[in-house]
C-alpha atoms as a PDB file:
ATOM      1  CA  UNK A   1      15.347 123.724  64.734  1.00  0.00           C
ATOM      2  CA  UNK A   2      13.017 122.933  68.026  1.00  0.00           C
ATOM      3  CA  UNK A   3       9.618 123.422  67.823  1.00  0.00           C
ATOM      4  CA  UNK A   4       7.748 126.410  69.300  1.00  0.00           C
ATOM      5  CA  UNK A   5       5.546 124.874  72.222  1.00  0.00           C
ATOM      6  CA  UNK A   6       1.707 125.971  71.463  1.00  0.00           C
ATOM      7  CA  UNK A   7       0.613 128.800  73.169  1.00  0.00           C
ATOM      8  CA  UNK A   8      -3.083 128.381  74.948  1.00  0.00           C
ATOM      9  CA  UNK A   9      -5.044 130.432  77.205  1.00  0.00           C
ATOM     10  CA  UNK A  10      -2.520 128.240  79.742  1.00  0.00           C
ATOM     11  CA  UNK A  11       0.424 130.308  78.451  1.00  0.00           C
ATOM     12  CA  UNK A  12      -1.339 133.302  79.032  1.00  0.00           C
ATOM     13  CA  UNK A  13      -2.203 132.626  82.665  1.00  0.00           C
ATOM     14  CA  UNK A  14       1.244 131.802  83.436  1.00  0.00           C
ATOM     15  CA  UNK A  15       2.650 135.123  82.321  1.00  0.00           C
ATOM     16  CA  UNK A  16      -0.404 136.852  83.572  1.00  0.00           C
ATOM     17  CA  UNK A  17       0.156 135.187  87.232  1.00  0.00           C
ATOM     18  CA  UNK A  18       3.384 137.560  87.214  1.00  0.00           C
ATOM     19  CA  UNK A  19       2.413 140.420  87.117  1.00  0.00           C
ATOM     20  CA  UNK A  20       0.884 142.365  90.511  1.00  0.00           C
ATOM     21  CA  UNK A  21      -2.615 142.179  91.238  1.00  0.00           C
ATOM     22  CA  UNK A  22      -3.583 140.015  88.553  1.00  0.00           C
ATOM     23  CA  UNK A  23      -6.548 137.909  88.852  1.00  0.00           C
ATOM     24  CA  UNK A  24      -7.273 135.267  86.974  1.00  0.00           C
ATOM     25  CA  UNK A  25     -11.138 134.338  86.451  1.00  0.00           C
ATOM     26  CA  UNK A  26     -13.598 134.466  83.526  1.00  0.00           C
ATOM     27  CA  UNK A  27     -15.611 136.934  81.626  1.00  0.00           C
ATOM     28  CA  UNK A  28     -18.676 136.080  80.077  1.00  0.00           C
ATOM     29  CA  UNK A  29     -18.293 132.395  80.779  1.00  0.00           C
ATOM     30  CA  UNK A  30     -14.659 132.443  79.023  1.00  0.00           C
ATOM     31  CA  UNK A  31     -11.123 132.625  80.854  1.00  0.00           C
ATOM     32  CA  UNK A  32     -10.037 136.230  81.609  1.00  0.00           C
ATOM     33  CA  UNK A  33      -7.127 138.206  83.427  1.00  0.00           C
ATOM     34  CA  UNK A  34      -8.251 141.319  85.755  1.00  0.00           C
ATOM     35  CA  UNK A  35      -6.377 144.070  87.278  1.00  0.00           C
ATOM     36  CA  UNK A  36      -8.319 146.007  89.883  1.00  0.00           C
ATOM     37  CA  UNK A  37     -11.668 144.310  88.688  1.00  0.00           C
ATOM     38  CA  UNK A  38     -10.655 145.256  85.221  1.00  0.00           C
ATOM     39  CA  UNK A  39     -10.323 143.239  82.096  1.00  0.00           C
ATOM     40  CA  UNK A  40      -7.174 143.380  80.707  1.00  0.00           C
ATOM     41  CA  UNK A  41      -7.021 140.399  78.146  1.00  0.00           C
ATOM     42  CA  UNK A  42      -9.324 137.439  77.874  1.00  0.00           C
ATOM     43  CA  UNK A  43     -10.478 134.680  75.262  1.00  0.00           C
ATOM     44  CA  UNK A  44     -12.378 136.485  72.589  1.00  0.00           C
ATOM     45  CA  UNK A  45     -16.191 135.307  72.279  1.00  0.00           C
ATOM     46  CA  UNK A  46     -18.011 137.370  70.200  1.00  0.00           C
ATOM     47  CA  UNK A  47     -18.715 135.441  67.089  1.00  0.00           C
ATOM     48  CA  UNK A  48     -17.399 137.567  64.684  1.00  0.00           C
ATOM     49  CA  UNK A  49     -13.736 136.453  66.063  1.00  0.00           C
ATOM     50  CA  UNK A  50     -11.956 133.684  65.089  1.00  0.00           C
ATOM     51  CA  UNK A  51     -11.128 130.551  67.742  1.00  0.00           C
ATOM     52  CA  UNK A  52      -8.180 130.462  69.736  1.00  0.00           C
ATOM     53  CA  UNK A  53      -7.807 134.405  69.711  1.00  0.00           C
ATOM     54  CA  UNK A  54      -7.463 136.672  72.844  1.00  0.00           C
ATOM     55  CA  UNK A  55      -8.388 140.137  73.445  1.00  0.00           C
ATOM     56  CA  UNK A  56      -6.165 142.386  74.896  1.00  0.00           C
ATOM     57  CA  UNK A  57      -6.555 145.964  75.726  1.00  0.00           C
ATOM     58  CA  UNK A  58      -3.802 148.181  74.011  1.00  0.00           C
ATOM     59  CA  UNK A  59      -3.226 152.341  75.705  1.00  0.00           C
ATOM     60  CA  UNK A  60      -4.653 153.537  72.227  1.00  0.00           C
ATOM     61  CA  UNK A  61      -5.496 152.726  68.649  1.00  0.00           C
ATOM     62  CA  UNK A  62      -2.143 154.128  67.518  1.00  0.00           C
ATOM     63  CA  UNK A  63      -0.695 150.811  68.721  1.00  0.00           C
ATOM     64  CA  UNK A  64      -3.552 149.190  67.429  1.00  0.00           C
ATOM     65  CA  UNK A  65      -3.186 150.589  64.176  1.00  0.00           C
ATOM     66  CA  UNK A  66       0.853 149.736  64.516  1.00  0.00           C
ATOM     67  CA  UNK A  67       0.207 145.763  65.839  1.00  0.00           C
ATOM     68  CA  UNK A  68      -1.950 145.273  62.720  1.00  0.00           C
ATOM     69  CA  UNK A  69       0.014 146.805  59.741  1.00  0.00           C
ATOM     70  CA  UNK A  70       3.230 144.861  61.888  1.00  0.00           C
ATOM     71  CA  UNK A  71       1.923 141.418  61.429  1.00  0.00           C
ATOM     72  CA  UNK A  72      -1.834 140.955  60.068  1.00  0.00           C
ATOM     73  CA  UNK A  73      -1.484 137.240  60.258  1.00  0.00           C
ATOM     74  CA  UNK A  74      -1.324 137.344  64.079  1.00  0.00           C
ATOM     75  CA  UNK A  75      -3.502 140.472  65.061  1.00  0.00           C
ATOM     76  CA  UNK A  76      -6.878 141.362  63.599  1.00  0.00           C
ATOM     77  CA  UNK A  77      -9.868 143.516  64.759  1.00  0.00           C
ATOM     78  CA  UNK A  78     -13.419 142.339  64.071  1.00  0.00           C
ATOM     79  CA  UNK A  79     -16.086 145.387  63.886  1.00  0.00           C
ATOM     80  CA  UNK A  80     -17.552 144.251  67.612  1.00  0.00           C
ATOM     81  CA  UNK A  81     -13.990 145.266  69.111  1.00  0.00           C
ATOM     82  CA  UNK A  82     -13.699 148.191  66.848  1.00  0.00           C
ATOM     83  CA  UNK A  83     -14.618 150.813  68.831  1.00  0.00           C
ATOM     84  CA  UNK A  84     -12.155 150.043  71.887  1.00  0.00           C
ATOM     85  CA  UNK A  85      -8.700 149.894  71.665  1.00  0.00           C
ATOM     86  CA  UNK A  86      -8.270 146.045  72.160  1.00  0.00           C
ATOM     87  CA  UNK A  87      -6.594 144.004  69.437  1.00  0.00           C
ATOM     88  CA  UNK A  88      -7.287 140.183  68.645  1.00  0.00           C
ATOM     89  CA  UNK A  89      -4.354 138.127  68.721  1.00  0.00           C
ATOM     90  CA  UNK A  90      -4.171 134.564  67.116  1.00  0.00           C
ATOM     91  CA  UNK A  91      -2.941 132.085  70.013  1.00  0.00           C
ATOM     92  CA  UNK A  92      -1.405 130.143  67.461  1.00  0.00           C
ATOM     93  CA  UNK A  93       0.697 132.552  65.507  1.00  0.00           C
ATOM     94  CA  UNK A  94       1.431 134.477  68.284  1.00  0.00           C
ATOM     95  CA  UNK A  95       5.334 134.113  69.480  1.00  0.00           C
ATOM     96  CA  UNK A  96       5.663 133.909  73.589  1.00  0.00           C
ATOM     97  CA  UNK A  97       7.808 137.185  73.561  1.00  0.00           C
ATOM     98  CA  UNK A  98       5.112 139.273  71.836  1.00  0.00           C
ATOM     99  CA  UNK A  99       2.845 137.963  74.075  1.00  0.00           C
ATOM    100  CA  UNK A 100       4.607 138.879  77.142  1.00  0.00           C
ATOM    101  CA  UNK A 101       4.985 142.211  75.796  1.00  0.00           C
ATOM    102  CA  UNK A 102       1.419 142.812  74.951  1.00  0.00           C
ATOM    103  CA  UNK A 103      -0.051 141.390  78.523  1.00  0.00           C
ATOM    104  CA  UNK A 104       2.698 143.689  79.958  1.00  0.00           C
ATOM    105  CA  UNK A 105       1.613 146.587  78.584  1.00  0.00           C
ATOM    106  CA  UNK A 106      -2.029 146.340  78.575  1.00  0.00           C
ATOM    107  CA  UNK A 107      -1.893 145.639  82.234  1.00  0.00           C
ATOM    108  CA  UNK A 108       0.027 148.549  82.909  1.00  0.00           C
ATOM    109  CA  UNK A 109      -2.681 150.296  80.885  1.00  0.00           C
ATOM    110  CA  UNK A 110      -5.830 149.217  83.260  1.00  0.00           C
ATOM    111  CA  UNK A 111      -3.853 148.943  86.079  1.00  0.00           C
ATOM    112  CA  UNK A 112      -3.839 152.738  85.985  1.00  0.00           C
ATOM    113  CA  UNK A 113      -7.206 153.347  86.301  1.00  0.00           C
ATOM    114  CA  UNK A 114      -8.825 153.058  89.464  1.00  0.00           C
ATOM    115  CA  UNK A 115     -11.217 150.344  90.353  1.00  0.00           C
ATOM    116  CA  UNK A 116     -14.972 151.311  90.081  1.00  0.00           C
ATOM    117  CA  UNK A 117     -18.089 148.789  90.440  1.00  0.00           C
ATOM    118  CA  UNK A 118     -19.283 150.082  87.019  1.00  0.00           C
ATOM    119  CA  UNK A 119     -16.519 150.930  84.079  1.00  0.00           C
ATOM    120  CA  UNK A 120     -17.331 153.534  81.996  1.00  0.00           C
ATOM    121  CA  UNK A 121     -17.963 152.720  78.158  1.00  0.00           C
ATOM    122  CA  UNK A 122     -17.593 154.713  74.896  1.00  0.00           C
ATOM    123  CA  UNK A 123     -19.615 153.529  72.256  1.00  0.00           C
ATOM    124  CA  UNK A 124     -18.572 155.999  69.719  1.00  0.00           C
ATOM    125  CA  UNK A 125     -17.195 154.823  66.364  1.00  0.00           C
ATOM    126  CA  UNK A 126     -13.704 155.747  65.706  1.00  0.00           C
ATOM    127  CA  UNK A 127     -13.142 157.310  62.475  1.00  0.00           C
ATOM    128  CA  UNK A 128     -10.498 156.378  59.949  1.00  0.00           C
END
């Protein structure tokens, strides 16, 4: 059976590279994919996550929800990320398809909205 080659933030570039408009840069000092100005996935570096985990931006917590009770040993959601539909995937448990499919959609996601110097926040706690 071959090995499954490691996925890194390197991985994630490449697929992110595909996809129109992206941009690849950094976010708060860490490496980050952007669709019009937006954040659409990026290394996670609040200290409540684990290393080696990304952030990606889901359309809703219903998938959230969905990607967590799928496969809790690859996504997780710290109480800092909580109150945004974003999920925290584990680089290394991650498979390469799943990945694709999650930078797909959340792309498609902030791709959507329209660029603005200033995005709009929510603060408010969901409730379970």
């Amino acid at each position: 059976m071959p090995r499954r080659r490691a996925i890194t933030f390197d991985t994630v570039r490449e697929i992110g590279k595909t996809l129109p408009g992206t941009e690849v840069g950094t976010a708060y000092g860490s490496p980050a994919l952007r669709v019009n100005g937006r954040i659409y996935a990026g290394i996670a570096i609040n200290r409540q996550a684990e290393p080696n985990s990304l952030v990606v931006y889901l359309p809703d917590f219903e998938q959230r929800d969905a990607l967590l009770a799928e496969d809790p040993e690859t996504y997780y959601v710290k109480p800092h990320y909580e109150p945004y539909p974003a999920v925290l995937v584990r680089l290394d448990r991650v498979t390469r398809d799943a990945l694709e499919d999650l930078l797909r959609g959340a792309h498609r996601v902030v791709s959507r909205k329209p660029s603005s110097g200033t995005p709009s926040r929510k603060r408010n706690r969901r409730r379970s």
